[in-house]
Protein backbone atom coordinates (compact mmCIF):
# COMPACT_ATOMS: atom_id res chain seq x y z
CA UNK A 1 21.93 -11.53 21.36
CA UNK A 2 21.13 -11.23 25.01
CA UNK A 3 18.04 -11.45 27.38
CA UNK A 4 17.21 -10.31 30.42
CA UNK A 5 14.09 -11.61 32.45
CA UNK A 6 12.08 -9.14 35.22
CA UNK A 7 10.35 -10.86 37.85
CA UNK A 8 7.48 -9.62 40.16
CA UNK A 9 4.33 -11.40 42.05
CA UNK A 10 4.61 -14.40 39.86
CA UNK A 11 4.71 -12.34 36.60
CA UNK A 12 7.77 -11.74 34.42
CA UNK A 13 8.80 -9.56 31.32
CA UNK A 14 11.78 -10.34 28.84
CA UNK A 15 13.98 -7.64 27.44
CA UNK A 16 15.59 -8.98 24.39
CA UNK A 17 19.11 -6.97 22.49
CA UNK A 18 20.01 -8.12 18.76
CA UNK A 19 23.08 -6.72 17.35
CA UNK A 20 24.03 -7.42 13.94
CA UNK A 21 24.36 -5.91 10.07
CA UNK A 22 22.17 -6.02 7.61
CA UNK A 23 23.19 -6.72 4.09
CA UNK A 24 22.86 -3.93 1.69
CA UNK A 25 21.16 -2.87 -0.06
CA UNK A 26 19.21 -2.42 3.27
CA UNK A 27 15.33 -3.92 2.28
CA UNK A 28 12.62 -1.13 2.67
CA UNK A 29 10.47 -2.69 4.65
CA UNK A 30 13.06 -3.04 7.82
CA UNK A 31 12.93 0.85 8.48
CA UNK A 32 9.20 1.00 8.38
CA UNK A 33 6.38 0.55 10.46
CA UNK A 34 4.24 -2.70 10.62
CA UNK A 35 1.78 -2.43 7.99
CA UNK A 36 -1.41 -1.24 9.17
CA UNK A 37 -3.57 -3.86 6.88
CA UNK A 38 -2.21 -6.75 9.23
CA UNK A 39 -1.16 -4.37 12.44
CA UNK A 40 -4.18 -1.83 12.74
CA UNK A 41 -3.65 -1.65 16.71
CA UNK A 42 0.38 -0.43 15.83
CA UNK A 43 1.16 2.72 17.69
CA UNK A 44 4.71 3.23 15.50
CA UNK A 45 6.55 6.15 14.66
CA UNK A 46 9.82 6.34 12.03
CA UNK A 47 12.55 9.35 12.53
CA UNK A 48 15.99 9.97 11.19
CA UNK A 49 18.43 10.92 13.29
CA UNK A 50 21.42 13.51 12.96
CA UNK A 51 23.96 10.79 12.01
CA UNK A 52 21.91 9.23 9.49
CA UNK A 53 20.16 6.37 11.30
CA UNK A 54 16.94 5.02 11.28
CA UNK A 55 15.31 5.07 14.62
CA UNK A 56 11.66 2.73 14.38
CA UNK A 57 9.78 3.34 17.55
CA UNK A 58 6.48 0.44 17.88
CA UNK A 59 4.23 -0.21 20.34
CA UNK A 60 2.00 -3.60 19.35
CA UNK A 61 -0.43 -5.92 20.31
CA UNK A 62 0.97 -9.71 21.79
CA UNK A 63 -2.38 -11.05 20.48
CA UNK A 64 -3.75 -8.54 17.29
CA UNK A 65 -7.42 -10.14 18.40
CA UNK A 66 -6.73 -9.30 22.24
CA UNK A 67 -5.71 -5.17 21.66
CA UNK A 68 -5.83 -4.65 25.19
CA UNK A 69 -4.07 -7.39 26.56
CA UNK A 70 -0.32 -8.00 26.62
CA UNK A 71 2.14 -5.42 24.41
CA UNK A 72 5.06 -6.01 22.92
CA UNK A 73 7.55 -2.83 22.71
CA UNK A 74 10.29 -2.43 20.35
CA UNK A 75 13.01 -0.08 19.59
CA UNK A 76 14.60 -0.95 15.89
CA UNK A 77 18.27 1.23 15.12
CA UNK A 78 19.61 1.20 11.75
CA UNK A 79 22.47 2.86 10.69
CA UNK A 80 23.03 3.82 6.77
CA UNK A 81 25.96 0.86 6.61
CA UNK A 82 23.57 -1.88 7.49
CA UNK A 83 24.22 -1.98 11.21
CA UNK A 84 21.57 -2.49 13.75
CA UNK A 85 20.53 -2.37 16.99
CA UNK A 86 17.08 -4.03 17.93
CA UNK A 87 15.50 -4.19 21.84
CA UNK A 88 12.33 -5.46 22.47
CA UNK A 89 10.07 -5.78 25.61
CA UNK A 90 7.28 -8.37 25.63
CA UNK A 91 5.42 -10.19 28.76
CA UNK A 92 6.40 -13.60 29.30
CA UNK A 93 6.46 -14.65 25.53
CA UNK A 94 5.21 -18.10 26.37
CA UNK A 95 1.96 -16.49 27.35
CA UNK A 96 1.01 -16.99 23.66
CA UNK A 97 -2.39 -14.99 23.87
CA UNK A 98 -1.46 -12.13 25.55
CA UNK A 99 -4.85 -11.79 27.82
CA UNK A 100 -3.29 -9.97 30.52
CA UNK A 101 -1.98 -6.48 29.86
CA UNK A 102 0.99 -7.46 32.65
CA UNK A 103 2.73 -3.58 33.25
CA UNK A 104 6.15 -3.87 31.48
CA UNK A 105 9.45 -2.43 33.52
CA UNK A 106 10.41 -0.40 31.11
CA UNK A 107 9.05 2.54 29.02
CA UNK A 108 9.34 2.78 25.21
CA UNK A 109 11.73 6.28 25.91
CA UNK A 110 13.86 3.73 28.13
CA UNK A 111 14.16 0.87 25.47
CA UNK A 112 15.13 3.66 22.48
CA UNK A 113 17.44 4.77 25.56
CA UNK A 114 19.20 1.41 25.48
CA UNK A 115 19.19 1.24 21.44
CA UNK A 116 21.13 4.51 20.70
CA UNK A 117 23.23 3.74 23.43
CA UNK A 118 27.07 4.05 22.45
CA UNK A 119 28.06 1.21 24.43
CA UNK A 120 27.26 -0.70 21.38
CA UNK A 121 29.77 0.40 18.65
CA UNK A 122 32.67 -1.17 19.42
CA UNK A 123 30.77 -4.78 19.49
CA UNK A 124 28.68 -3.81 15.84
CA UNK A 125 32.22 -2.78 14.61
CA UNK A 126 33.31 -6.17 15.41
CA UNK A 127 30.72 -7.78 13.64
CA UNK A 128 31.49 -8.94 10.14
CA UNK A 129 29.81 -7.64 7.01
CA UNK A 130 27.06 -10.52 4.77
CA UNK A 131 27.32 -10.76 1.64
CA UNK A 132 25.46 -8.20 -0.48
CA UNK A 133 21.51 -9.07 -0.84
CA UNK A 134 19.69 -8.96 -3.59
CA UNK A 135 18.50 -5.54 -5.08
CA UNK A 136 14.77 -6.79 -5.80
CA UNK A 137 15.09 -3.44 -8.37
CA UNK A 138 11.72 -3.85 -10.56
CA UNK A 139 9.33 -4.13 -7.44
CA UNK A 140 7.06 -1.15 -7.05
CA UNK A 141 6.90 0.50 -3.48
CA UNK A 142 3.73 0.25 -1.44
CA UNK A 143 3.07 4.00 -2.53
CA UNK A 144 3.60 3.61 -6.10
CA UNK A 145 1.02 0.50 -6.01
CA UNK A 146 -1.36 2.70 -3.93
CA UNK A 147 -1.17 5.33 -6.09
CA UNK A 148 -1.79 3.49 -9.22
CA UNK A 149 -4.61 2.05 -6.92
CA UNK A 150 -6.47 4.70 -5.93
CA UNK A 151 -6.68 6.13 -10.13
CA UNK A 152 -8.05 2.66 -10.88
CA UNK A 153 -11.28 2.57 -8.16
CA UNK A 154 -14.42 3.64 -8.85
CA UNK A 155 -15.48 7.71 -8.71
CA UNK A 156 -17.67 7.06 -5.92
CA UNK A 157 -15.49 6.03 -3.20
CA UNK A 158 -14.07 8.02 -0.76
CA UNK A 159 -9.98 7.07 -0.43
CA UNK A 160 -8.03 7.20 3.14
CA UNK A 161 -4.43 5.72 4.52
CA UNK A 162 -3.05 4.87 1.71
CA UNK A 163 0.22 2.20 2.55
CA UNK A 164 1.95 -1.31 2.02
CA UNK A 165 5.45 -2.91 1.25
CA UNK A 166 7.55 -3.19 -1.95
CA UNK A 167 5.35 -4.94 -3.96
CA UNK A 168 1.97 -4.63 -1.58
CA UNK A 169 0.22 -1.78 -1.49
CA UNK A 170 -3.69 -0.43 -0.29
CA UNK A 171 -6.06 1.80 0.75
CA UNK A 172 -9.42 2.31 2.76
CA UNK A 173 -12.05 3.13 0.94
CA UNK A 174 -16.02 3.99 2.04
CA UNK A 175 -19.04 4.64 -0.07
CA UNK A 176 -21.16 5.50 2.66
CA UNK A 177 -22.38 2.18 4.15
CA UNK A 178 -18.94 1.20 6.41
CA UNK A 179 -14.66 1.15 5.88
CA UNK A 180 -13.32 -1.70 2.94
CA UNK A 181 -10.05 -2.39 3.12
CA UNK A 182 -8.59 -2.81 -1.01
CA UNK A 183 -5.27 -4.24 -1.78
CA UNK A 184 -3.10 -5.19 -4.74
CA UNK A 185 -0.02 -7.53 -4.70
CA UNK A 186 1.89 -7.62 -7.26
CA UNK A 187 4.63 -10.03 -8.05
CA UNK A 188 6.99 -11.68 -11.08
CA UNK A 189 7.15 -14.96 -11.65
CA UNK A 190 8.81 -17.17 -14.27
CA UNK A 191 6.40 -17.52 -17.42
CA UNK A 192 6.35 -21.24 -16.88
CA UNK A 193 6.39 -21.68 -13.14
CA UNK A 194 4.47 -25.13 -12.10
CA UNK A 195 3.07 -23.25 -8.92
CA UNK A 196 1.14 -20.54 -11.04
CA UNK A 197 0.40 -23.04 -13.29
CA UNK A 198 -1.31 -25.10 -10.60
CA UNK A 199 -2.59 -22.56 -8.95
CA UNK A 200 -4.68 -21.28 -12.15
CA UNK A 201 -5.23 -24.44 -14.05
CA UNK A 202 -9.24 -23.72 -13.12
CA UNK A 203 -8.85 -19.79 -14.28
CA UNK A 204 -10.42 -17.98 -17.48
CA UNK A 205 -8.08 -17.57 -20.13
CA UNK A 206 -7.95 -13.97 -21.70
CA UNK A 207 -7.69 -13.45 -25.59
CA UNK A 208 -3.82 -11.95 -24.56
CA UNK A 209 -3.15 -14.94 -22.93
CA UNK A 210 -4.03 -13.48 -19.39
CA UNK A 211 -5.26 -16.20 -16.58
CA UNK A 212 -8.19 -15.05 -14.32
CA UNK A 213 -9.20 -16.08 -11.79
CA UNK A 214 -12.60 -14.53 -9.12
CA UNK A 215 -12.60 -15.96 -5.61
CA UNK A 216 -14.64 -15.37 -2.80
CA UNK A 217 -13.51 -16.62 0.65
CA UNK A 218 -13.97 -16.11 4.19
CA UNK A 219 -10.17 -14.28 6.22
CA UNK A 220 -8.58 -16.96 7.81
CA UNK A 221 -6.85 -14.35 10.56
CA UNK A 222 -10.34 -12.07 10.84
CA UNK A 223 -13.34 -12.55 12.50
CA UNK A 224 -15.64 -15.33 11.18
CA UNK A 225 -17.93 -12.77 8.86
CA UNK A 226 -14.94 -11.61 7.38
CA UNK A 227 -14.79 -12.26 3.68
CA UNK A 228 -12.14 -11.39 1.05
CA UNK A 229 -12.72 -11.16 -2.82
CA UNK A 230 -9.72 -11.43 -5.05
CA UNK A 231 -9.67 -10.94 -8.46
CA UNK A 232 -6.25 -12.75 -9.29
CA UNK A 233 -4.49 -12.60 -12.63
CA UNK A 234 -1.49 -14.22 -14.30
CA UNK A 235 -0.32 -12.44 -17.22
CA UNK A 236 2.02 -14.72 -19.98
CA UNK A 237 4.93 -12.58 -19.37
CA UNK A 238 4.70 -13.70 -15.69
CA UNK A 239 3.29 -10.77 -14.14
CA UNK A 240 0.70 -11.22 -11.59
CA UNK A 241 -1.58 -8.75 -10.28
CA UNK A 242 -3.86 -10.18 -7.42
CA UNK A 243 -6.48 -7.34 -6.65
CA UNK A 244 -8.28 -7.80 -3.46
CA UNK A 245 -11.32 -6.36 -1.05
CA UNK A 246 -12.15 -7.04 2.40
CA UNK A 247 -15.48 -5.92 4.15
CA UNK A 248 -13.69 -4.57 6.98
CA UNK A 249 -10.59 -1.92 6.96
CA UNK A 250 -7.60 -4.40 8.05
CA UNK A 251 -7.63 -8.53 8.26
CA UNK A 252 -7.97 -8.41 11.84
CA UNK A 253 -10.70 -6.51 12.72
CA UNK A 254 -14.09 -6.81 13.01
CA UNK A 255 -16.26 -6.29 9.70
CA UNK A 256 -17.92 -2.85 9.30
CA UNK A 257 -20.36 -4.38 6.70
CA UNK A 258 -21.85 -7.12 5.05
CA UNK A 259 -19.80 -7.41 1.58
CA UNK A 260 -16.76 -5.82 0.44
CA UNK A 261 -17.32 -2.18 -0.93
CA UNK A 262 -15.78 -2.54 -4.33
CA UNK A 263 -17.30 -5.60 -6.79
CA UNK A 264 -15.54 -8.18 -8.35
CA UNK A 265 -16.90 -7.18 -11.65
CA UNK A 266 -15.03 -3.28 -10.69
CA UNK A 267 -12.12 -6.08 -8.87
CA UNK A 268 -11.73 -7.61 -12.66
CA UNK A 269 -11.17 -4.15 -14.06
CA UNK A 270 -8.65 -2.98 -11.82
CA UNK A 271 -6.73 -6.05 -12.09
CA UNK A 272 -6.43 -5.96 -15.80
CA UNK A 273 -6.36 -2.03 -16.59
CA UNK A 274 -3.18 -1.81 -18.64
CA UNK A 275 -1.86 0.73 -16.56
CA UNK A 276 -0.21 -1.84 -14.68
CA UNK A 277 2.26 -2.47 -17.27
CA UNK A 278 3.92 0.95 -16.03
CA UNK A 279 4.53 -0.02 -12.19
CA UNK A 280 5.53 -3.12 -12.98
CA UNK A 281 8.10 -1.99 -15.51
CA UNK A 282 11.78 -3.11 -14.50
């Protein structure tokens, strides 16, 4: 790693360079953009280039409740072996808030610039290979999830940007009266694990065996009308499905009407429709 600090009129910038592998498999989620659920002010773009590598191109918010204030810029390389190049550009990072959009000396074009440079190949080819990480092979995509998702709402929403993570995935719905942003996460667990057995110990109990659970809670990272309903399940082969709405279109921003657009009686539904047996299949 190295770092290089700009100074001007009392204001500075850091440039940041991270060489290293990753271990393969290489994890989805490190050659994609940030998830617009939790990063709706992203401006991110993915290519491939002729040799194979990922190039990840982001422009992002310092502060996600401060959009126009302080950016940080980042240029992400990732070659097919697990090799990587990653430059970012932020305003002084101690500035925690990011309140002043402080002009940053370089442009994103510059930074990729500096990240596909081949000045860096003989130091990556230097750098040892990790061990191999795990294959995480029976978590659904993001797409699969919001796929499955969008069969399993209700006729009379309308469905946009569908996205997420391996094992995360959503989509923006509207019925007329404002954006709702719906998610499902979906994890494994051990059958007997003391966490999800704490964690439900207040829940329903299904005839199958199923734990439910119906929560309604303000967002902790939203604005303070912001209010999340989860329909949360815990199935006895240690599946759980955690279904929830928002009443805005991503956590951070600002709610585009009173309650969530999907109910936690439609919530329930979705959460236990056996179709989720099939994503979740290993």
């Amino acid at each position: 790693m190295a770092e290089l600090v700009f100074e001007r009129g009392g204001k500075s910038a850091h440039v940041q360079v991270i060489l290293g592998r990753l271990p393969l498999p290489i994890h989805s989620d490190v050659s994609q953009c940030p998830d617009m659920a939790f990063h709706p002010y992203s401006r991110c773009t993915v290519s491939t280039l002729p040799d194979g590598a990922t190039l990840v191109q982001d422009q992002s918010p310092q502060n996600e409740k401060n959009p126009s204030g302080g950016k940080v810029l980042t240029s992400r390389l990732i070659f097919e072996d697990g090799r990587q190049v990653l430059v970012t550009q932020v305003a002084d990072p101690q500035a925690q808030s990011g309140s002043v959009a402080t002009p940053l000396p370089l442009t994103l074009k510059q930074l990729t610039a500096v990240a596909t440079s081949a000045t860096w190949k003989p130091v990556l080819k230097a750098v040892p290979k990790p061990p191999a990480g795990p294959s995480g092979g029976w978590r659904p995509t993001g797409l699969d999830i919001s796929r499955m998702l969008g069969r399993l709402l209700p006729a009379r929403l309308d469905q946009a940007q569908p996205g997420g993570t391996d094992g995360f995935g959503h989509l923006v719905v509207d019925d007329g009266h404002g954006k709702s942003l719906v998610a499902v996460n979906v994890q494994r667990w051990k059958p007997d694990d003391k966490s999800m057995g704490k964690l439900f110990e207040q829940a329903e109990t299904l005839r199958d065996g199923t734990l439910l659970s119906i929560r309604k809670k303000p967002v902790n990272q939203g604005h303070k009308s912001t209010v999340e309903w989860t329909a949360d399940t815990f199935r006895e082969d240690g599946i759980r499905i955690v279904v929830s709405a928002l009443n805005t279109s991503a956590y951070p921003l600002a709610p585009t009407r009173r309650d969530p657009a999907v109910t936690t009686a439609e919530l329930r539904k979705i959460a236990l429709d056996p179709a989720w047996q099939r994503v979740t299949r290993r």
